[in-house]
PDB file of N, CA and C in Angstrom:
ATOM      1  N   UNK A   1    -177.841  57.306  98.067  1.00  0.00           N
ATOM      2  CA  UNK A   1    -178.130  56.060  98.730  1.00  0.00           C
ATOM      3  C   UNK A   1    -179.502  55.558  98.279  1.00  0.00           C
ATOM      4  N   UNK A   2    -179.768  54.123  97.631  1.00  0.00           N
ATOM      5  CA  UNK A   2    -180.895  53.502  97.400  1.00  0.00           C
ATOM      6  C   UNK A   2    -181.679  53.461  98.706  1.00  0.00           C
ATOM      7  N   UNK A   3    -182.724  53.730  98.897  1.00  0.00           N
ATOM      8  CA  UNK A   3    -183.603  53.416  99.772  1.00  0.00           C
ATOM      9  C   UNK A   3    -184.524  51.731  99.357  1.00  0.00           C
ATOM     10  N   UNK A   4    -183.990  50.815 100.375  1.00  0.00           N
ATOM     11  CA  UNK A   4    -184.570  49.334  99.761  1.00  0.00           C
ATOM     12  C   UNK A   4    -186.003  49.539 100.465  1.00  0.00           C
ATOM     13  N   UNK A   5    -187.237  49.388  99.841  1.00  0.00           N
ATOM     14  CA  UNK A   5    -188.821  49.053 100.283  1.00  0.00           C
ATOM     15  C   UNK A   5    -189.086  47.745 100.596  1.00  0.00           C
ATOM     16  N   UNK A   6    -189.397  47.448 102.056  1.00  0.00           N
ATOM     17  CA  UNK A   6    -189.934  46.515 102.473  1.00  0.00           C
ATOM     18  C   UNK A   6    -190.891  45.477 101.850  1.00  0.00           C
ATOM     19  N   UNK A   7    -190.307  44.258 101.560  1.00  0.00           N
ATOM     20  CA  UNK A   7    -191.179  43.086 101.061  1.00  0.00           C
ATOM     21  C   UNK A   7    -189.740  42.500  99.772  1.00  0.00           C
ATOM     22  N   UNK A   8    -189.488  43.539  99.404  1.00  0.00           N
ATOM     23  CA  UNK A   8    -188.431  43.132  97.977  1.00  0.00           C
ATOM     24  C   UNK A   8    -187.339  42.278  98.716  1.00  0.00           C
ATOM     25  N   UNK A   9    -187.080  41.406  97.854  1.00  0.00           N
ATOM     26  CA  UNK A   9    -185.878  39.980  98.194  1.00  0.00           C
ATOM     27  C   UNK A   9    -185.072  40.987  97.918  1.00  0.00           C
ATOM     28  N   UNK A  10    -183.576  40.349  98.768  1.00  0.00           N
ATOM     29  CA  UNK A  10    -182.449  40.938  98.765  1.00  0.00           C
ATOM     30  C   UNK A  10    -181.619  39.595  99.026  1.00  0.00           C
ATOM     31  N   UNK A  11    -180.440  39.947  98.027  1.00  0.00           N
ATOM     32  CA  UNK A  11    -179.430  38.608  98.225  1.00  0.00           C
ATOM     33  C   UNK A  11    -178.754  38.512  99.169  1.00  0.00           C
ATOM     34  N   UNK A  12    -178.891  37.858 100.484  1.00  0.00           N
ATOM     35  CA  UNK A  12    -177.531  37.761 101.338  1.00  0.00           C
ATOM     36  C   UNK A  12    -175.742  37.352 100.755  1.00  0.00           C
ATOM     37  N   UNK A  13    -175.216  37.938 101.001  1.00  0.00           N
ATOM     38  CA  UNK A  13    -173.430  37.299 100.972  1.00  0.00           C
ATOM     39  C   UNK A  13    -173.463  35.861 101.333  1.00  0.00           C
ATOM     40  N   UNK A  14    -173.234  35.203 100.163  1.00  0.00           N
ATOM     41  CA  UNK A  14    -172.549  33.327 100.792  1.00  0.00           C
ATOM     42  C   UNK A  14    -171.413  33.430 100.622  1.00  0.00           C
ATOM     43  N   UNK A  15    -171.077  32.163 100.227  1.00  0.00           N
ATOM     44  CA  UNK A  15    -169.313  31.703  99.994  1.00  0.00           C
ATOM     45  C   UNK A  15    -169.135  31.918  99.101  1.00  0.00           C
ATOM     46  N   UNK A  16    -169.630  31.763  97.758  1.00  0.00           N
ATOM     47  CA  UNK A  16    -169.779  32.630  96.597  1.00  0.00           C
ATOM     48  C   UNK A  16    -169.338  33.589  95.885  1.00  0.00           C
ATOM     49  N   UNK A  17    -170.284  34.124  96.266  1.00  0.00           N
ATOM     50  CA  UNK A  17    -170.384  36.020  96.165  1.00  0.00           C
ATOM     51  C   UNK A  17    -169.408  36.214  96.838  1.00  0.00           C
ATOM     52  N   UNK A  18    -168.710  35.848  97.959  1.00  0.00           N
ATOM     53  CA  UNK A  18    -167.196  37.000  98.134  1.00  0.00           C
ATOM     54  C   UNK A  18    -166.297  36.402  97.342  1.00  0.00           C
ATOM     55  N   UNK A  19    -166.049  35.478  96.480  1.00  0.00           N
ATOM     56  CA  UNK A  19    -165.018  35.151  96.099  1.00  0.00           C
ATOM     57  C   UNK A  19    -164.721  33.957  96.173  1.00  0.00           C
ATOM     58  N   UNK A  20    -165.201  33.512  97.164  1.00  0.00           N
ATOM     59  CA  UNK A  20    -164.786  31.839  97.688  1.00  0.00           C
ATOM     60  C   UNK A  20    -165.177  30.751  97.021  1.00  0.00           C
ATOM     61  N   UNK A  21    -165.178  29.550  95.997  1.00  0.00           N
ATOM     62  CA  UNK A  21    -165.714  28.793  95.460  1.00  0.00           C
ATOM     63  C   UNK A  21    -166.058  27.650  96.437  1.00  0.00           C
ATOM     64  N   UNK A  22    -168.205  27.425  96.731  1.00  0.00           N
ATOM     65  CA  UNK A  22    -168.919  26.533  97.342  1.00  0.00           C
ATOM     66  C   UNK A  22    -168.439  25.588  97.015  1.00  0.00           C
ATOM     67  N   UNK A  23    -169.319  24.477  96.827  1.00  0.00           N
ATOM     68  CA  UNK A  23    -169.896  23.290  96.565  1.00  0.00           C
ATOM     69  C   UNK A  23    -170.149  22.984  95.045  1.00  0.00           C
ATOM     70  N   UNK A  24    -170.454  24.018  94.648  1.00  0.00           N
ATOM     71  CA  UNK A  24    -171.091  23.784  92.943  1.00  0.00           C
ATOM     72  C   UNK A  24    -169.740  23.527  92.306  1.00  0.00           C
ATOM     73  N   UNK A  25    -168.598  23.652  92.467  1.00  0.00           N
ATOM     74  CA  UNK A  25    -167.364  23.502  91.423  1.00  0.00           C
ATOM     75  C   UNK A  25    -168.012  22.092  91.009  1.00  0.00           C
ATOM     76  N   UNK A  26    -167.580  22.021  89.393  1.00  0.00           N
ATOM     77  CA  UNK A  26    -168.501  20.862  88.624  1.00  0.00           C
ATOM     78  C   UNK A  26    -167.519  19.644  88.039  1.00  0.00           C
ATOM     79  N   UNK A  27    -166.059  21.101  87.828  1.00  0.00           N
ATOM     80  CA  UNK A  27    -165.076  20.444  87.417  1.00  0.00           C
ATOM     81  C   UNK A  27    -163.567  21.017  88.233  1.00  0.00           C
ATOM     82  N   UNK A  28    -162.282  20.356  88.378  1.00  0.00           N
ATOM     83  CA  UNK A  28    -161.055  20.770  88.886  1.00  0.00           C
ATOM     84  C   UNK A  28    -159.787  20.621  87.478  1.00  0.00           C
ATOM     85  N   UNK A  29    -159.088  21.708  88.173  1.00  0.00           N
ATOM     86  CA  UNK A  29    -157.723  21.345  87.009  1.00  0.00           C
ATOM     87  C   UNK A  29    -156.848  20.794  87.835  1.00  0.00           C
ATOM     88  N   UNK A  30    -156.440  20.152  87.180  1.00  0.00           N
ATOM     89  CA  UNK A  30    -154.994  19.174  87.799  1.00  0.00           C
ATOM     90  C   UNK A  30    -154.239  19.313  86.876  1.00  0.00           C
ATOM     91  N   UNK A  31    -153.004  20.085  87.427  1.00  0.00           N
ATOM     92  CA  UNK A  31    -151.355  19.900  86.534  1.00  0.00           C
ATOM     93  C   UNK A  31    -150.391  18.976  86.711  1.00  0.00           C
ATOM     94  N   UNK A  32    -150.197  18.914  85.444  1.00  0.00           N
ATOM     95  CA  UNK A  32    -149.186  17.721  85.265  1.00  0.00           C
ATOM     96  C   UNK A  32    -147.971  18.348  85.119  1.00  0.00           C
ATOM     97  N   UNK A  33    -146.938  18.352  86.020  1.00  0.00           N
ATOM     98  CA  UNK A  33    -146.068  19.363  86.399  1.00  0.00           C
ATOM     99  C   UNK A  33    -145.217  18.470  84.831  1.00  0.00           C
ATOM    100  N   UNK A  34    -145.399  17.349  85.156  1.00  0.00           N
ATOM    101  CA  UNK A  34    -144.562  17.088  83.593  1.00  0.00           C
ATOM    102  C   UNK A  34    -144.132  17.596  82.369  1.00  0.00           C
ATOM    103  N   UNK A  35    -145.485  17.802  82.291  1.00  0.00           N
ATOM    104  CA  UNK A  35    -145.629  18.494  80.556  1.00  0.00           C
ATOM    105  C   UNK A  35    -145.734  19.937  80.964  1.00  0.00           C
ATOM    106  N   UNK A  36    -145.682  20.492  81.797  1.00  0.00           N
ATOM    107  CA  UNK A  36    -145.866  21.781  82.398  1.00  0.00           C
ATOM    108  C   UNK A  36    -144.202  22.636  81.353  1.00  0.00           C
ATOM    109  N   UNK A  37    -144.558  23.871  80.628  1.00  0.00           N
ATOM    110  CA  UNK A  37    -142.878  24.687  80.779  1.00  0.00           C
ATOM    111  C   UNK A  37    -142.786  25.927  81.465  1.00  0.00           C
ATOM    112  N   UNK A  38    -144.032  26.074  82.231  1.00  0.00           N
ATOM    113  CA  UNK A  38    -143.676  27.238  82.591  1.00  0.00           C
ATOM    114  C   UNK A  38    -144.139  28.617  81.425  1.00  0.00           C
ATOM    115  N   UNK A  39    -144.744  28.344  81.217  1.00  0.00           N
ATOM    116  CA  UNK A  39    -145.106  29.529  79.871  1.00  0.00           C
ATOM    117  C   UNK A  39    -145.964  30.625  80.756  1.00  0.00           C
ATOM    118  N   UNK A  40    -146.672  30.078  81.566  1.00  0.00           N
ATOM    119  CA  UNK A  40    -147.453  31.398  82.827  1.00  0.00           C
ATOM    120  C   UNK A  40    -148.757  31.630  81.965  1.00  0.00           C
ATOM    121  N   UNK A  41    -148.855  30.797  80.527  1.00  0.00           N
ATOM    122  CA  UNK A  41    -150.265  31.854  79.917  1.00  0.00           C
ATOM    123  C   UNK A  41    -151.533  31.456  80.732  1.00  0.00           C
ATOM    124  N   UNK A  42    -151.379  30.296  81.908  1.00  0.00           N
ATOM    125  CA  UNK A  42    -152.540  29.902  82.997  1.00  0.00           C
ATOM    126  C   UNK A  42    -152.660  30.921  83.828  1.00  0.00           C
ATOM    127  N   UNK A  43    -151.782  31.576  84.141  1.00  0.00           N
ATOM    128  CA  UNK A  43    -151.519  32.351  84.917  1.00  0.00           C
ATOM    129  C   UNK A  43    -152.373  33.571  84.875  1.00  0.00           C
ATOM    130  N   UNK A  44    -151.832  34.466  83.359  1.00  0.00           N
ATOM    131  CA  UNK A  44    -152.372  35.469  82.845  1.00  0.00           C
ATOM    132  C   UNK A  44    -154.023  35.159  82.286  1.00  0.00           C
ATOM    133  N   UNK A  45    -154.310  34.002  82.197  1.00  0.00           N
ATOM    134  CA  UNK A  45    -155.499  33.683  81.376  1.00  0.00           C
ATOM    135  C   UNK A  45    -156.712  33.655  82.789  1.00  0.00           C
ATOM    136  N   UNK A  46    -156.410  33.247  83.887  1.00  0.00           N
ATOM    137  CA  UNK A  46    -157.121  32.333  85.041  1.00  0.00           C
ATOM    138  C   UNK A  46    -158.010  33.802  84.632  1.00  0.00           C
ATOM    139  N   UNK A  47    -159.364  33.450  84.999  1.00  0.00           N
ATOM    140  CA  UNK A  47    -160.477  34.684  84.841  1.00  0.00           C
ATOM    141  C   UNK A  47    -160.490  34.888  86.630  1.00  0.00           C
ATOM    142  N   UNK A  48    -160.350  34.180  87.563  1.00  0.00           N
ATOM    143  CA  UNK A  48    -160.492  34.139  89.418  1.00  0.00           C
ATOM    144  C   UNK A  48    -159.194  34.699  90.123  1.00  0.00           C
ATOM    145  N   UNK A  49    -158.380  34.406  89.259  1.00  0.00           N
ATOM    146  CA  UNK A  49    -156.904  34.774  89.508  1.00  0.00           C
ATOM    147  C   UNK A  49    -156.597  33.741  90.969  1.00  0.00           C
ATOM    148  N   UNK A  50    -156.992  32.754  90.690  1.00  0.00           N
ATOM    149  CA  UNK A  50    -157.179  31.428  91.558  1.00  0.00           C
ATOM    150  C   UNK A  50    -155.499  30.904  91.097  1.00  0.00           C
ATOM    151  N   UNK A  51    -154.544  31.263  90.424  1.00  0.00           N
ATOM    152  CA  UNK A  51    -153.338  30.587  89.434  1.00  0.00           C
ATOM    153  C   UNK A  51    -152.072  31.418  90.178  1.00  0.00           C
ATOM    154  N   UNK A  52    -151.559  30.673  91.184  1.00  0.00           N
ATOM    155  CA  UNK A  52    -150.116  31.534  91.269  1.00  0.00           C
ATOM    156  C   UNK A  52    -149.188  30.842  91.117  1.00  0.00           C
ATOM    157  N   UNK A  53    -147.527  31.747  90.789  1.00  0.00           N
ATOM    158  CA  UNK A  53    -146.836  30.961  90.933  1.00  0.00           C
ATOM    159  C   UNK A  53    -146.084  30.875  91.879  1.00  0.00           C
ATOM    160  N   UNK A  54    -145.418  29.577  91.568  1.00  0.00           N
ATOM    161  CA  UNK A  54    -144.078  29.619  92.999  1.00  0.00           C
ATOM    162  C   UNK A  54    -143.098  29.436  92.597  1.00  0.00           C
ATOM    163  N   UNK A  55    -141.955  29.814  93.566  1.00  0.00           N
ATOM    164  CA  UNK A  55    -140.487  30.653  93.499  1.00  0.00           C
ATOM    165  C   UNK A  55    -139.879  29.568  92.117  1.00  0.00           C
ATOM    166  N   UNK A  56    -140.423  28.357  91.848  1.00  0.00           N
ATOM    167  CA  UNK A  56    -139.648  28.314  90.334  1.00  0.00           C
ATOM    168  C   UNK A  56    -140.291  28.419  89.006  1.00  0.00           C
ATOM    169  N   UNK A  57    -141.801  29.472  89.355  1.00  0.00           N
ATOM    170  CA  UNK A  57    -142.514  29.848  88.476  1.00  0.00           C
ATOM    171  C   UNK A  57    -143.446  28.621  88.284  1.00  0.00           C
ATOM    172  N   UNK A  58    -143.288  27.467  88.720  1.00  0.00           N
ATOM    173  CA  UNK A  58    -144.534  26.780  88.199  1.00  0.00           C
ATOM    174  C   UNK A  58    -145.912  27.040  88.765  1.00  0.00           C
ATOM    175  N   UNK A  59    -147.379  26.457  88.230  1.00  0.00           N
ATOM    176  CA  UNK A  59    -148.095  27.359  88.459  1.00  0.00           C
ATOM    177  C   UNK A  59    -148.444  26.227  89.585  1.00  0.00           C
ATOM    178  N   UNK A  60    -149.455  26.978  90.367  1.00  0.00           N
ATOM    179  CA  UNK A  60    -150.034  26.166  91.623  1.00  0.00           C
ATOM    180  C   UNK A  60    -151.594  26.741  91.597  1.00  0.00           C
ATOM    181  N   UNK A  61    -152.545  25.888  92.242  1.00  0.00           N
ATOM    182  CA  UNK A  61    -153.686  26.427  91.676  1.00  0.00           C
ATOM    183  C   UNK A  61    -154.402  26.692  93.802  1.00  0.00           C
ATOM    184  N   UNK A  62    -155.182  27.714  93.756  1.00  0.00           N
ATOM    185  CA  UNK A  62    -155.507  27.817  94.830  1.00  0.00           C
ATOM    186  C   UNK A  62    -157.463  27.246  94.435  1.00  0.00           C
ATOM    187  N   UNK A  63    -157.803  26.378  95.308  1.00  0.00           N
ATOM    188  CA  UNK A  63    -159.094  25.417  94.940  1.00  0.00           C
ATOM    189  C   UNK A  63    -160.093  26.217  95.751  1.00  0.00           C
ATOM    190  N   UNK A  64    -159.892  27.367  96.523  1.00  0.00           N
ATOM    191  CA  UNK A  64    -160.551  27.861  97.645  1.00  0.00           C
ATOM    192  C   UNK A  64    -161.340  29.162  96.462  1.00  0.00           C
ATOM    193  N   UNK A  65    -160.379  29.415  95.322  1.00  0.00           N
ATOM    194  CA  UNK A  65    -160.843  30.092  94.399  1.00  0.00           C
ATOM    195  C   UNK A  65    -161.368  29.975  93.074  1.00  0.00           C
ATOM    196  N   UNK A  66    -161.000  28.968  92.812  1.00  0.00           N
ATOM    197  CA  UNK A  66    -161.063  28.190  91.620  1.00  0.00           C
ATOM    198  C   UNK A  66    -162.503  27.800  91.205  1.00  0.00           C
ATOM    199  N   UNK A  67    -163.064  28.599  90.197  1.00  0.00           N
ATOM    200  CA  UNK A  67    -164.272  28.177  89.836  1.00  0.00           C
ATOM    201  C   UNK A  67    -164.476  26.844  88.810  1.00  0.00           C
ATOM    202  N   UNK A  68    -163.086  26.377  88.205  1.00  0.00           N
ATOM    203  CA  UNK A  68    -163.686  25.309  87.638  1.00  0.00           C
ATOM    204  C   UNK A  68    -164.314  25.387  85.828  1.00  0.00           C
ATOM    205  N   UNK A  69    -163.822  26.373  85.554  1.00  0.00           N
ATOM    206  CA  UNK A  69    -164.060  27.567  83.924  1.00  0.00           C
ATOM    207  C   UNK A  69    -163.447  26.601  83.161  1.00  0.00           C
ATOM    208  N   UNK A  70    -162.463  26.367  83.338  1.00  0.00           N
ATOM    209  CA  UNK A  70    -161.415  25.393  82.562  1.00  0.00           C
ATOM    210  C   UNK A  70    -160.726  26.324  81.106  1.00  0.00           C
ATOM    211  N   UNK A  71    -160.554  27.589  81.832  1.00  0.00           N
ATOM    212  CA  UNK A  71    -159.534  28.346  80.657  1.00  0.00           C
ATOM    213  C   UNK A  71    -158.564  28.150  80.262  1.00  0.00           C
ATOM    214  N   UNK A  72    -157.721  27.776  81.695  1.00  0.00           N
ATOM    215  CA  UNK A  72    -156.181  27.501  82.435  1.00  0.00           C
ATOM    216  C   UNK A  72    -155.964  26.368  81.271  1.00  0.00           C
ATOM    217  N   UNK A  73    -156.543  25.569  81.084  1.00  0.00           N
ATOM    218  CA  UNK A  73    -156.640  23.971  80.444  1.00  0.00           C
ATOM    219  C   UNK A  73    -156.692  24.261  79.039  1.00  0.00           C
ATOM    220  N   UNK A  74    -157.638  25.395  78.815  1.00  0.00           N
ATOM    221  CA  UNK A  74    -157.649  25.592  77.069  1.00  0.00           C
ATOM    222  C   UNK A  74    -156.362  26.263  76.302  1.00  0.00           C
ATOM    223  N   UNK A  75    -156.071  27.160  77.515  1.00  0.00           N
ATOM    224  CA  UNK A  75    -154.713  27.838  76.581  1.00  0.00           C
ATOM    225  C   UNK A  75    -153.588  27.280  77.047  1.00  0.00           C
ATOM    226  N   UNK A  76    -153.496  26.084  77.606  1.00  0.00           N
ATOM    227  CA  UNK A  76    -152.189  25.780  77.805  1.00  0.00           C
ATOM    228  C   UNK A  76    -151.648  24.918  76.290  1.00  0.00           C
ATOM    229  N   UNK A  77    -150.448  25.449  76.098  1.00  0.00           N
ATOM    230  CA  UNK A  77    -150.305  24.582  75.633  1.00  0.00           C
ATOM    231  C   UNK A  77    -149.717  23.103  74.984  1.00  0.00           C
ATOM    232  N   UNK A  78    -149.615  23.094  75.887  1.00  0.00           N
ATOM    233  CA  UNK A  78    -149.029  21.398  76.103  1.00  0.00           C
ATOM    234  C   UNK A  78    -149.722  20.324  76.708  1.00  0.00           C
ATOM    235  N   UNK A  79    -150.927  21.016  77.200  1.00  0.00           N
ATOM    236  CA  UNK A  79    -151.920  20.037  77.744  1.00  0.00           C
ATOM    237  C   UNK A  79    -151.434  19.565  78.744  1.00  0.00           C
ATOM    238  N   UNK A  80    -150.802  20.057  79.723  1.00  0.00           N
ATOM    239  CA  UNK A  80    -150.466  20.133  81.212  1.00  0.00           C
ATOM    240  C   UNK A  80    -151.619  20.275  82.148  1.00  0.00           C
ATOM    241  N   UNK A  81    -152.599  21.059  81.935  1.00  0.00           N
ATOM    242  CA  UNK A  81    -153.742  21.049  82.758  1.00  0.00           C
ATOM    243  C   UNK A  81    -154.551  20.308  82.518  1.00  0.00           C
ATOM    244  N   UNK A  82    -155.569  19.354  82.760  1.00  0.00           N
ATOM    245  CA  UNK A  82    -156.469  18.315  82.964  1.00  0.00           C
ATOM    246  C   UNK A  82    -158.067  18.617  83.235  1.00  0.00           C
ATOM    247  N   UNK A  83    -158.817  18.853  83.242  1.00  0.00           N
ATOM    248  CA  UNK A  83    -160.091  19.078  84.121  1.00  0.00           C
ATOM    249  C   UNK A  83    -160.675  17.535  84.106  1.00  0.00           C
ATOM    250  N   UNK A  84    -160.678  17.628  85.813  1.00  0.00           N
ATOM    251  CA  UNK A  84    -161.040  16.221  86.127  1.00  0.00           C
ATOM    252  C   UNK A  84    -162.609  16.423  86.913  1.00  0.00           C
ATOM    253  N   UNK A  85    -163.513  15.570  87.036  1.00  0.00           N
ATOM    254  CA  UNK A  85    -164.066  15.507  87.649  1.00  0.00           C
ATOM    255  C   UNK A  85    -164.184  15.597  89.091  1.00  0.00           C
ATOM    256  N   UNK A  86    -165.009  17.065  89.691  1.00  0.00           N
ATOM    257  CA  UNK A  86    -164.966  17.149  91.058  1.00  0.00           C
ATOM    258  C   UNK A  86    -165.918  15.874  92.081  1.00  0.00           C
ATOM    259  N   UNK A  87    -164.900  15.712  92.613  1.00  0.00           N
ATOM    260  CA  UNK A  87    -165.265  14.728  93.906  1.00  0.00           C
ATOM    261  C   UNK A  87    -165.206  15.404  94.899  1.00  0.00           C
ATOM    262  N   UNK A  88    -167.088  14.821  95.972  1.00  0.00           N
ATOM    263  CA  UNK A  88    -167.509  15.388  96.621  1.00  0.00           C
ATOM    264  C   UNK A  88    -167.268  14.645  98.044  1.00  0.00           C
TER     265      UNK A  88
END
């Protein structure tokens, strides 16, 4: 066990740090279920694992996790994912 010495900063837990994406998201993905086939490589690629799918495999994005990386968007490929500007 570290023993912490009095005076040294210590980071509290925010929304953040457990997982949860704040305020800072800079950018969002938006799918275009259109051009979407179902290939899942958003899926396997998401670095937050913010990307699930549903019962007909398309992907759905959870925003509560979603940092906003814009991977999902790079390897798709059909250009189904979007990164749009987050509105506050």
């Amino acid at each position: 066990m570290i023993k912490v010495q009095p005076g040294i900063p210590i980071a509290r837990p925010t929304i953040g740090s457990a997982g949860l994406t704040g305020t800072w998201r800079v950018l969002r993905p938006v799918i275009h279920y259109d051009r979407c086939t179902r290939c899942r490589l958003c899926f396997f690629y998401c670095v937050e694992n913010s990307i699930d799918l549903e019962k007909n495999l398309y992907p759905s994005i959870d925003y509560n996790y979603c940092k906003g990386c814009g991977v999902c968007a790079q390897v798709c490929p059909t250009a189904a994912i979007e990164m749009i500007k987050e509105v506050k």
